[in-house]
Protein backbone atom coordinates (compact mmCIF):
# COMPACT_ATOMS: atom_id res chain seq x y z
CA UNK A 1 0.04 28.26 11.65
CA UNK A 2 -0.71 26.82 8.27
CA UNK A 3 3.16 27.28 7.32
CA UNK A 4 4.08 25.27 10.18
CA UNK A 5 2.25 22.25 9.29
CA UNK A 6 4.48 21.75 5.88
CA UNK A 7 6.32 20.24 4.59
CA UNK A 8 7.46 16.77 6.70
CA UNK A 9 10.89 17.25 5.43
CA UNK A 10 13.81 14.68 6.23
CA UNK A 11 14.16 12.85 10.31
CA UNK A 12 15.94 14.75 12.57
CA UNK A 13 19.49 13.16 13.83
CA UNK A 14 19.63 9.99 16.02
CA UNK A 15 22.86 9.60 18.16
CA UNK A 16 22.06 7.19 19.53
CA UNK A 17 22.21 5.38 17.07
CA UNK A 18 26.11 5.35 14.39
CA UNK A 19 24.14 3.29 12.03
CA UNK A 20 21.00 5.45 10.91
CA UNK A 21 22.14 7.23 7.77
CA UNK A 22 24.31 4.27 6.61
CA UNK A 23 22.92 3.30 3.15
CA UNK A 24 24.22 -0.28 3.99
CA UNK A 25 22.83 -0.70 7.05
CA UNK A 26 19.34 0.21 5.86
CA UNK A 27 20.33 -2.17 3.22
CA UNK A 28 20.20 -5.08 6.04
CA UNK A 29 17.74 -3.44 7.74
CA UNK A 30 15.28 -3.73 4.98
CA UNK A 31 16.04 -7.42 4.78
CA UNK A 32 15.64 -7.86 8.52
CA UNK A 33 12.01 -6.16 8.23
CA UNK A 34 10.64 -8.72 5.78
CA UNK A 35 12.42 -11.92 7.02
CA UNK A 36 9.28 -14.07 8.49
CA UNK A 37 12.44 -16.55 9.56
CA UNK A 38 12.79 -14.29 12.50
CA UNK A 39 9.59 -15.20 13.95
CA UNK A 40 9.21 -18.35 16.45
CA UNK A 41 6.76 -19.79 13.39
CA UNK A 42 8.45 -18.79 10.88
CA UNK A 43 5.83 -16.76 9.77
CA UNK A 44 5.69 -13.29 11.43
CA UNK A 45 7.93 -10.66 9.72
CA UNK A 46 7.81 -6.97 10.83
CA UNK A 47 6.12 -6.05 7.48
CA UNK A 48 3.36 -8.35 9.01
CA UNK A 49 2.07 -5.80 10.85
CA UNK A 50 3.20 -2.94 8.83
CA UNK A 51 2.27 -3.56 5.29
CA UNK A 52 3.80 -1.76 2.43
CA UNK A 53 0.93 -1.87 0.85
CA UNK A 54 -0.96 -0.25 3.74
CA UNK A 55 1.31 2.49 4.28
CA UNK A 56 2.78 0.29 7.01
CA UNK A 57 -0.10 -0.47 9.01
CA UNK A 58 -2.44 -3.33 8.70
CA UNK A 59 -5.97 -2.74 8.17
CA UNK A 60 -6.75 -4.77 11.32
CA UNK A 61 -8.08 -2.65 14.97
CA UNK A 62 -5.38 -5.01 16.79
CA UNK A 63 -2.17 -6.31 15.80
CA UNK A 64 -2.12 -10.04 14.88
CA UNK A 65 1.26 -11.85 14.90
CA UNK A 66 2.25 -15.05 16.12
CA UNK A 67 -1.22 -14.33 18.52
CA UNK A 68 -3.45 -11.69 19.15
CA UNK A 69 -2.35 -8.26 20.28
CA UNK A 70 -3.91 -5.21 22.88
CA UNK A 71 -3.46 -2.65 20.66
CA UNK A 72 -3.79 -1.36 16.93
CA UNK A 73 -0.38 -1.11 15.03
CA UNK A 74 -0.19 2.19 13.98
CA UNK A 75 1.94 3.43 10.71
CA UNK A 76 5.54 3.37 10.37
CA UNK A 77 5.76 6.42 8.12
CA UNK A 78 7.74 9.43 9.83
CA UNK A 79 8.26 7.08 12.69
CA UNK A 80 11.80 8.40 13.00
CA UNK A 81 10.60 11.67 14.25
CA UNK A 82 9.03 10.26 17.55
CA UNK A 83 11.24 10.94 20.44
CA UNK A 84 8.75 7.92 22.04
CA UNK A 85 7.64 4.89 20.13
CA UNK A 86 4.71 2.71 20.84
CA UNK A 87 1.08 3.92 21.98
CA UNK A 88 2.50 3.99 25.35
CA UNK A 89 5.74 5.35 24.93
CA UNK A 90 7.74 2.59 26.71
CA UNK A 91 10.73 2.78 23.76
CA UNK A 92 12.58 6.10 23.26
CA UNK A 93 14.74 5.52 19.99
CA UNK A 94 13.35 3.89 16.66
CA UNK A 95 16.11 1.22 17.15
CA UNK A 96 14.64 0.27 20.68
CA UNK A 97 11.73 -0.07 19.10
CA UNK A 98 12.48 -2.72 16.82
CA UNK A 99 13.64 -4.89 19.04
CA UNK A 100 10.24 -4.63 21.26
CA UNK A 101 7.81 -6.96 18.68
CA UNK A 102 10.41 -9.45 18.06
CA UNK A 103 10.55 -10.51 21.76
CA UNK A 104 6.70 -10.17 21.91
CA UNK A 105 5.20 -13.51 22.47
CA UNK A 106 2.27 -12.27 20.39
CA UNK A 107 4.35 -10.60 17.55
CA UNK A 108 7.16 -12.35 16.73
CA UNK A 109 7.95 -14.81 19.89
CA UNK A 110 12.05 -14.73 19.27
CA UNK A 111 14.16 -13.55 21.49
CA UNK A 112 17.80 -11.59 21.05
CA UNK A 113 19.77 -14.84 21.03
CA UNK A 114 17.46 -16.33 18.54
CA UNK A 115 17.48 -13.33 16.79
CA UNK A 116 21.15 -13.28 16.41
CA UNK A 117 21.09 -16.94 15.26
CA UNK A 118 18.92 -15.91 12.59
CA UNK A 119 20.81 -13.44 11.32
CA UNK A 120 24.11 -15.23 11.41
CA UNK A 121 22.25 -18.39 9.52
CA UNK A 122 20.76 -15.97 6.60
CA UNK A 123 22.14 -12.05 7.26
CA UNK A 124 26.27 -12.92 7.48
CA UNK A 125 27.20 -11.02 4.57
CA UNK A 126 24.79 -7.85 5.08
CA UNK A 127 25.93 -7.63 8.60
CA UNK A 128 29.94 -8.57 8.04
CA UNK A 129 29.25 -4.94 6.03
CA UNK A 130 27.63 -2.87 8.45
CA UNK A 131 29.06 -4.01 11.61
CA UNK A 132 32.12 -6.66 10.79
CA UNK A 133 32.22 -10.31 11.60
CA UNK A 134 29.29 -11.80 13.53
CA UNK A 135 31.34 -13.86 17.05
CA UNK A 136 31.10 -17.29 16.32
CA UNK A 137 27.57 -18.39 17.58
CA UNK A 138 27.97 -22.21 17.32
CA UNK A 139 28.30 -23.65 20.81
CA UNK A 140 24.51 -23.86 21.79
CA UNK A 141 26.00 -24.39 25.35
CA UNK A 142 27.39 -20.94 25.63
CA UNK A 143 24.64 -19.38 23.31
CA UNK A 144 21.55 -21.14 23.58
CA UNK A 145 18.94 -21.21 20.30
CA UNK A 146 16.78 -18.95 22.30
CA UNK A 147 17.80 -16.69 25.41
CA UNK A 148 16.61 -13.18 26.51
CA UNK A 149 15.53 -11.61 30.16
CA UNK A 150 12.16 -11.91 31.02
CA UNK A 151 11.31 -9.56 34.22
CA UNK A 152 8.85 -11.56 36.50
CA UNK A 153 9.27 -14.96 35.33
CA UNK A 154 12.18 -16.46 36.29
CA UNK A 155 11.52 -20.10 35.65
CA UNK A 156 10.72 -19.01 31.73
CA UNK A 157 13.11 -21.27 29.64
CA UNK A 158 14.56 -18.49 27.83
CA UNK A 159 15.28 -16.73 30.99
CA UNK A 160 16.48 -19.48 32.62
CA UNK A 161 18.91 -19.82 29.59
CA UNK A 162 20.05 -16.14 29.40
CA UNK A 163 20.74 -16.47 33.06
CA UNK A 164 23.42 -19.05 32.21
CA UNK A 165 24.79 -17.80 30.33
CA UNK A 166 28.10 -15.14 31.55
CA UNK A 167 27.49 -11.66 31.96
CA UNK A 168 30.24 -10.58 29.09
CA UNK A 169 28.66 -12.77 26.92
CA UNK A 170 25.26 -11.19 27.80
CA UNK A 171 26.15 -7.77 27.28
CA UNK A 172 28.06 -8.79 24.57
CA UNK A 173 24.44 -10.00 23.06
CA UNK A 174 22.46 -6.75 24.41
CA UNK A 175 24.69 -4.77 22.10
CA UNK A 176 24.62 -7.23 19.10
CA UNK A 177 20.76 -7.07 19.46
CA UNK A 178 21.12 -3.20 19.67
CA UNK A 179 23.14 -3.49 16.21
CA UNK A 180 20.30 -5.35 14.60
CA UNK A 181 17.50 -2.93 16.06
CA UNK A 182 20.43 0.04 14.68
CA UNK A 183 20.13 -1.49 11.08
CA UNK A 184 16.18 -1.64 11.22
CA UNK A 185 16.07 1.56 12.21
CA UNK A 186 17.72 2.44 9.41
CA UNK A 187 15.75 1.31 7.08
CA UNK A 188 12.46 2.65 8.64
CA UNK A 189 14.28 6.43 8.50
CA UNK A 190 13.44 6.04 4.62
CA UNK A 191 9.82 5.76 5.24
CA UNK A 192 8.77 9.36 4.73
CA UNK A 193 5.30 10.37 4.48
CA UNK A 194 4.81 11.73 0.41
CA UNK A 195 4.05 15.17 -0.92
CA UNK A 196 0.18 15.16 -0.35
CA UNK A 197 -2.26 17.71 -1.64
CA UNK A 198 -2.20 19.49 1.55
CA UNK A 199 1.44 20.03 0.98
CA UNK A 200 1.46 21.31 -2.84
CA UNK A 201 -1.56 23.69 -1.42
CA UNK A 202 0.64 25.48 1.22
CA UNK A 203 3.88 25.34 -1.19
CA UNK A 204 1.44 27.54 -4.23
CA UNK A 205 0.45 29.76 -0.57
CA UNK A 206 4.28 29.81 0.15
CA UNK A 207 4.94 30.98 -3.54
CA UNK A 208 2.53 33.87 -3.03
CA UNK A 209 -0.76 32.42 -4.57
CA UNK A 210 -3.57 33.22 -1.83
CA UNK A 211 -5.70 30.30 -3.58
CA UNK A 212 -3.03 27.19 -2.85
CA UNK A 213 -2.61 26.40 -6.16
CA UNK A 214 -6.52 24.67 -6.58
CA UNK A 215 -4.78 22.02 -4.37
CA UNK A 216 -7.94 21.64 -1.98
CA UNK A 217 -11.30 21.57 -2.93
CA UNK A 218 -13.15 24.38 -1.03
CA UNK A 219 -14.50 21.61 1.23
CA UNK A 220 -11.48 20.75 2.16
CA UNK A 221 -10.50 24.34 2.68
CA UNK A 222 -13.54 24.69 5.07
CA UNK A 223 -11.99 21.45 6.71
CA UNK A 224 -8.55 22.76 7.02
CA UNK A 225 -10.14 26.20 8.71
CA UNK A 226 -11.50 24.43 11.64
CA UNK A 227 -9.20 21.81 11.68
CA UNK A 228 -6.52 25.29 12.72
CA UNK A 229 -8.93 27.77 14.17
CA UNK A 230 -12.21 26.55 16.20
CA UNK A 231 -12.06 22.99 16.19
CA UNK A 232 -8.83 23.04 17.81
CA UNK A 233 -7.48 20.07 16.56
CA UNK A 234 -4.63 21.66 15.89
CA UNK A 235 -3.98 22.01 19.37
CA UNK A 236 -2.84 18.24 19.40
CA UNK A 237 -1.95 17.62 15.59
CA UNK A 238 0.40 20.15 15.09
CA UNK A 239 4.00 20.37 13.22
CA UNK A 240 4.82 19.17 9.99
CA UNK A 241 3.80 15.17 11.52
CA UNK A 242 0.79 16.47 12.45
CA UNK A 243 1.23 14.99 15.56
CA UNK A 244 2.78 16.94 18.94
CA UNK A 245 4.06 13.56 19.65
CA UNK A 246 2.66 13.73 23.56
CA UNK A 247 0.10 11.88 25.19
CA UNK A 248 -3.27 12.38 25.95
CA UNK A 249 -6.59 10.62 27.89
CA UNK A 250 -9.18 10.90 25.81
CA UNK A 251 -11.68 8.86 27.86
CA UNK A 252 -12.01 6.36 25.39
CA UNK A 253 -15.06 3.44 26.19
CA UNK A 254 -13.70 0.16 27.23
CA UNK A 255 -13.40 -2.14 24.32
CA UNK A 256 -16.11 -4.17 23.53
CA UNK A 257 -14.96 -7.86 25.28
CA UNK A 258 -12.38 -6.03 26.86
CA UNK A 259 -11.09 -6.65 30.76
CA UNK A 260 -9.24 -4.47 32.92
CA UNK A 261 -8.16 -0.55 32.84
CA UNK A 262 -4.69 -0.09 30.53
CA UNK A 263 -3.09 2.33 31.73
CA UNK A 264 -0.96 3.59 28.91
CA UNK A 265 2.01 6.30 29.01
CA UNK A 266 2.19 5.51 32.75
CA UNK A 267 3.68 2.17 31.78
CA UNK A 268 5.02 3.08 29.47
CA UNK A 269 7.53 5.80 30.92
CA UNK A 270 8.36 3.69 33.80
CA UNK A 271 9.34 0.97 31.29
CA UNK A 272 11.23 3.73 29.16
CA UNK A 273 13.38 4.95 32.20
CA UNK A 274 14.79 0.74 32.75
CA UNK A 275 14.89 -0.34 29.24
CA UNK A 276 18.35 -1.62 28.41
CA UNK A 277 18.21 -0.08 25.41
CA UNK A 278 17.04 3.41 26.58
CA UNK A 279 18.96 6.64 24.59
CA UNK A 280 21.76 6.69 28.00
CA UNK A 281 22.34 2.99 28.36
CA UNK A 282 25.07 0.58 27.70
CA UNK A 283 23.88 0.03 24.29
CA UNK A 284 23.27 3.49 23.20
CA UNK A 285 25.83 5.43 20.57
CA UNK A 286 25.74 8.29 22.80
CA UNK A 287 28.97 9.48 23.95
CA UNK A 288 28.69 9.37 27.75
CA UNK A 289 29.62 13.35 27.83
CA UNK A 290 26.63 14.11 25.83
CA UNK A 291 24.28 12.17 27.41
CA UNK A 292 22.84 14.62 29.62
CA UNK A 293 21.77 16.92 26.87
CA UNK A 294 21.07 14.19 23.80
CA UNK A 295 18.68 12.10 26.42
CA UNK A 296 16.74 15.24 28.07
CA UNK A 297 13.48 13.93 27.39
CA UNK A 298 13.87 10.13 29.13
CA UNK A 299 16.07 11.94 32.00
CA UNK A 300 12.97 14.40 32.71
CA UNK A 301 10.40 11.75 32.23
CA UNK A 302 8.38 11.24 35.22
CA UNK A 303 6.43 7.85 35.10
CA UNK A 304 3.79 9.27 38.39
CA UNK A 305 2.45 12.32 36.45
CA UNK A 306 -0.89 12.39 36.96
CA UNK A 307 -1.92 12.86 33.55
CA UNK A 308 -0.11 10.28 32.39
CA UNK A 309 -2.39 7.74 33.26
CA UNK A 310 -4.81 6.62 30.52
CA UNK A 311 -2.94 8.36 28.52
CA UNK A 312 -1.89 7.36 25.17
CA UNK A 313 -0.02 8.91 21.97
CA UNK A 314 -1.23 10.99 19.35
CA UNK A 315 -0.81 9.74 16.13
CA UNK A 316 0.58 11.25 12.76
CA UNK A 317 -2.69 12.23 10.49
CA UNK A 318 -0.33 12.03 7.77
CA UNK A 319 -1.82 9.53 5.01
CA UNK A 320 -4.91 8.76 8.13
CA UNK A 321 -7.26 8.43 5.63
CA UNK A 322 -5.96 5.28 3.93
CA UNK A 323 -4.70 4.23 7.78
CA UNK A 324 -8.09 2.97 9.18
CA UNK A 325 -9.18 1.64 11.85
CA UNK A 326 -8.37 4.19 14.64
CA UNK A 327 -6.98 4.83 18.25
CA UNK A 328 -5.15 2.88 20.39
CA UNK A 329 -7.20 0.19 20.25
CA UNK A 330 -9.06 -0.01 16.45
CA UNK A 331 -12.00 0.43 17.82
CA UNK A 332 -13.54 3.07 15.26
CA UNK A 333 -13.38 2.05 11.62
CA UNK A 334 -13.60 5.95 10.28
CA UNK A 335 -12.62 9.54 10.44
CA UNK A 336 -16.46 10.05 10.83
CA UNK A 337 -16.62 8.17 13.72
CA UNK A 338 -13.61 9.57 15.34
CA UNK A 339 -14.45 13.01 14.49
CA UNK A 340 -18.01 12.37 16.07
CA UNK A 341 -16.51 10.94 19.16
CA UNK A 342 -14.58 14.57 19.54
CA UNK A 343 -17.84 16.61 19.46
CA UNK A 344 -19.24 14.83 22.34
CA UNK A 345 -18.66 15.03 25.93
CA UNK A 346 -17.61 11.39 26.95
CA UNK A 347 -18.24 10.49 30.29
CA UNK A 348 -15.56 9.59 33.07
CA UNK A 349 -12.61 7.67 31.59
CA UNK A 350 -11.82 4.16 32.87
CA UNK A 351 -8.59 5.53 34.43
CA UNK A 352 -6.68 9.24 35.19
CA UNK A 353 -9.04 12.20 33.79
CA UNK A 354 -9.75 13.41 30.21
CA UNK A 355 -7.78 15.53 28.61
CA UNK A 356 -8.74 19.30 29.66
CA UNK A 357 -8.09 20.27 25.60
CA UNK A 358 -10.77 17.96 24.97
CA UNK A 359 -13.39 20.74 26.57
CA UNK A 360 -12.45 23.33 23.80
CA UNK A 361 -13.54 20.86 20.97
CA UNK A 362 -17.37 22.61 19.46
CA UNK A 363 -19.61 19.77 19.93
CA UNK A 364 -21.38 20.26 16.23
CA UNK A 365 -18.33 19.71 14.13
CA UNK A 366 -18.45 20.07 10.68
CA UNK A 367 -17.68 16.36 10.01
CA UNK A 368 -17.61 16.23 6.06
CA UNK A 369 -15.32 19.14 5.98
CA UNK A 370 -12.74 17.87 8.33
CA UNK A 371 -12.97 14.45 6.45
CA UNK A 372 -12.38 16.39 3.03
CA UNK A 373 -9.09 17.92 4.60
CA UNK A 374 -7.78 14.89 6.06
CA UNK A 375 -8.31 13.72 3.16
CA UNK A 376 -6.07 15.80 1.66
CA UNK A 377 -2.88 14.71 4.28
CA UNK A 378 -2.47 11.34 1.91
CA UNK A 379 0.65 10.97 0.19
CA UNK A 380 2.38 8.02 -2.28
CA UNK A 381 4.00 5.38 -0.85
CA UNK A 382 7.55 5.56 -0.06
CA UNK A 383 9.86 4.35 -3.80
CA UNK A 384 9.09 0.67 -5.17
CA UNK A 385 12.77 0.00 -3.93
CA UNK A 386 11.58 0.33 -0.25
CA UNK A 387 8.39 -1.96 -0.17
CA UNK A 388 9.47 -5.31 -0.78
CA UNK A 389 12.70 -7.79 0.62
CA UNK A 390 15.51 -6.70 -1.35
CA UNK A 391 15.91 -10.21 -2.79
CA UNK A 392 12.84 -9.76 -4.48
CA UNK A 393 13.44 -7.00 -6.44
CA UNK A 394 15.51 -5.31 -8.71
CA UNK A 395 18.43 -2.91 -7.72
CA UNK A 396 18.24 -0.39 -10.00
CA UNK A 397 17.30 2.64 -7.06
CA UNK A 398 19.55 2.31 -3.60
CA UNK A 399 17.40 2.46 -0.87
CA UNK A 400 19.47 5.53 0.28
CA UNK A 401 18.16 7.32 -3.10
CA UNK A 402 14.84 7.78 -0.70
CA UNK A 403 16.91 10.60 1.59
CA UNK A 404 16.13 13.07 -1.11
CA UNK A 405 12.08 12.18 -1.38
């Protein structure tokens, strides 16, 4: 078990998406991440909500962009190994994702068409790189400043605008957008959680010394022994992510001033299964002949599973300690807290039923030692190279140089 928990290695392969190992692309990517010109203020950049810094999350319990968002942005590190993305799962490619915030009318508050007139005022060159020359964007009549579907509202100006706009030249937008979301993708494949402590520990166990090397303090140890054996959190946080990337009701309280039930991964699967950038749509890099077997996971998913509802992700634990506040929603500012909540027995959740694991968890957790091991899971940030717009700088290490981290 320990074994299988190190170390977080390199992303698996996205076919979805021709761009993701292209050192150029990542190049643009990187510069498409910081841009706050791609924001309806011109203020909002995607490293807004996931700060360098902050090992790509944001020190806040809810995402603030151009307004105030439901739900806490989690960290971007080994992001690329999430067959889902979001809390709720409603994106099912790291390139989908990207595109999610910047039509957000809390994040960003753009749309594809005003993306894509960003990027051809200030990206041209980057993108005449990855992907060849931009179409020309200039008649406003034929590509309005800002344009994108919005399901439900049909008299919103920008979907009134996209639906003037020709179907060729809408699809021919969906899979410009895609490109963009392709490049940022590419650039967030770098961010691999660091070597930790945890991980020189079970390297010195690998090599054949029963003591890990000295690499956890015997607190931590203690930690690490329930965290695998009666605790059961490794039931849940499992792999080299720590993190079996599924979704779970914990019957979480409802947030203090907050209305309503949310009902998470049921949502968010539903959403998954029409997105028009989904892994076996029009804008995917899938061949159609491997579709069946590259998209398995959105072709199986079914949106009415009961246990889906309430139901929301579990996160990485890699680097958690310096990734505060927690869950979903923010609402607890430390591992103590969050530990505590898992040796009680919560009452009825505000939606679906609590997870059955949840029942195995020993209600008098050692909290101090699991807080020493977690501890342990924090790495260094991704290189300097990565954590700033390229522009700012120097050039001396290729972003692609990060591949062998």
């Amino acid at each position: 078990m320990l074994l299988s928990l190190s170390p977080p290695g390199l992303p698996p392969p996205d076919p979805s998406n021709r761009v993701a190992n292209n050192t150029d692309a990542a190049r643009l990517g990187q510069r498409l991440f910081f841009d706050t010109a791609l924001s309806a203020n011109g203020k909002v950049a995607c490293a807004t909500c996931h700060v360098p810094g902050k090992h790509f999350s944001d020190g806040r319990p809810l995402a603030q962009g151009i307004g105030a968002t439901g739900r806490h942005a989690p960290t971007l590190l080994g992001a690329a190994w999430a067959p889902f993305l979001f809390w709720d799962g409603r994106k099912d490619s790291l390139w989908a994702q990207a595109l999610g915030p910047l039509e957000a009318p809390a994040e960003h508050g753009l749309s594809r068409m005003g993306l894509l007139h960003g990027v051809a005022a200030r990206h041209d060159a980057s993108w005449k790189k990855v992907f060849g020359p931009l179409p020309d964007l200039s008649d406003r009549r034929r590509f309005p400043a800002q344009a994108r579907p919005v399901p439900g509202q049909p008299k919103h100006p920008h979907h009134v605008a996209w639906m003037a706009m020709s179907a060729a030249d809408r699809a021919m937008v969906d899979r410009l957008a895609a490109d963009a979301g392709k490049a940022i993708a590419a650039y967030e494949r770098l961010l691999v959680p660091g070597i930790s402590p945890f991980d020189r520990y079970i390297k010195a166990l690998r090599s054949g010394d029963p003591q890990g090397g000295a690499h956890l303090s015997d607190v931590a140890r203690r930690g690490l022994a329930m965290f695998i054996g009666k605790g059961q959190c490794v039931a849940c946080h499992n792999g080299p992510l720590l993190t079996d990337q599924a979704f779970h009701n914990l019957g979480l309280p409802r947030p203090v001033g907050a209305s309503g039930v949310d009902l998470g991964r049921t949502i968010g699967a539903d959403t998954a299964k029409r997105d028009a950038f989904r892994c076996d749509g029009p804008n995917s890099d899938v061949p159609e002949s491997q579709r069946k077997e590259a998209c398995a996971e959105l072709r199986f998913l079914n949106p009415r599973f009961v246990d889906f509802q309430g139901a929301f992700k579990t996160p990485t634990l890699r680097n958690v300690a310096l990734t505060a506040p927690y869950m979903h929603d923010g609402a607890m500012a430390t591992l103590a807290e969050v530990l505590a909540f898992y040796g009680t027995r919560a009452g009825e959740p505000l939606i679906g039923h609590r997870d059955l694991l949840l029942d195995q968890v020993p209600r008098d957790l050692p909290v101090a030692d699991l807080v020493a091991f977690l501890e342990s899971l924090s790495g260094p940030l991704p290189p300097a190279a990565l954590l700033a717009p390229l522009d700012h700088q120097p050039q001396a290490t290729p972003p692609g140089s990060a591949h062998g981290q």
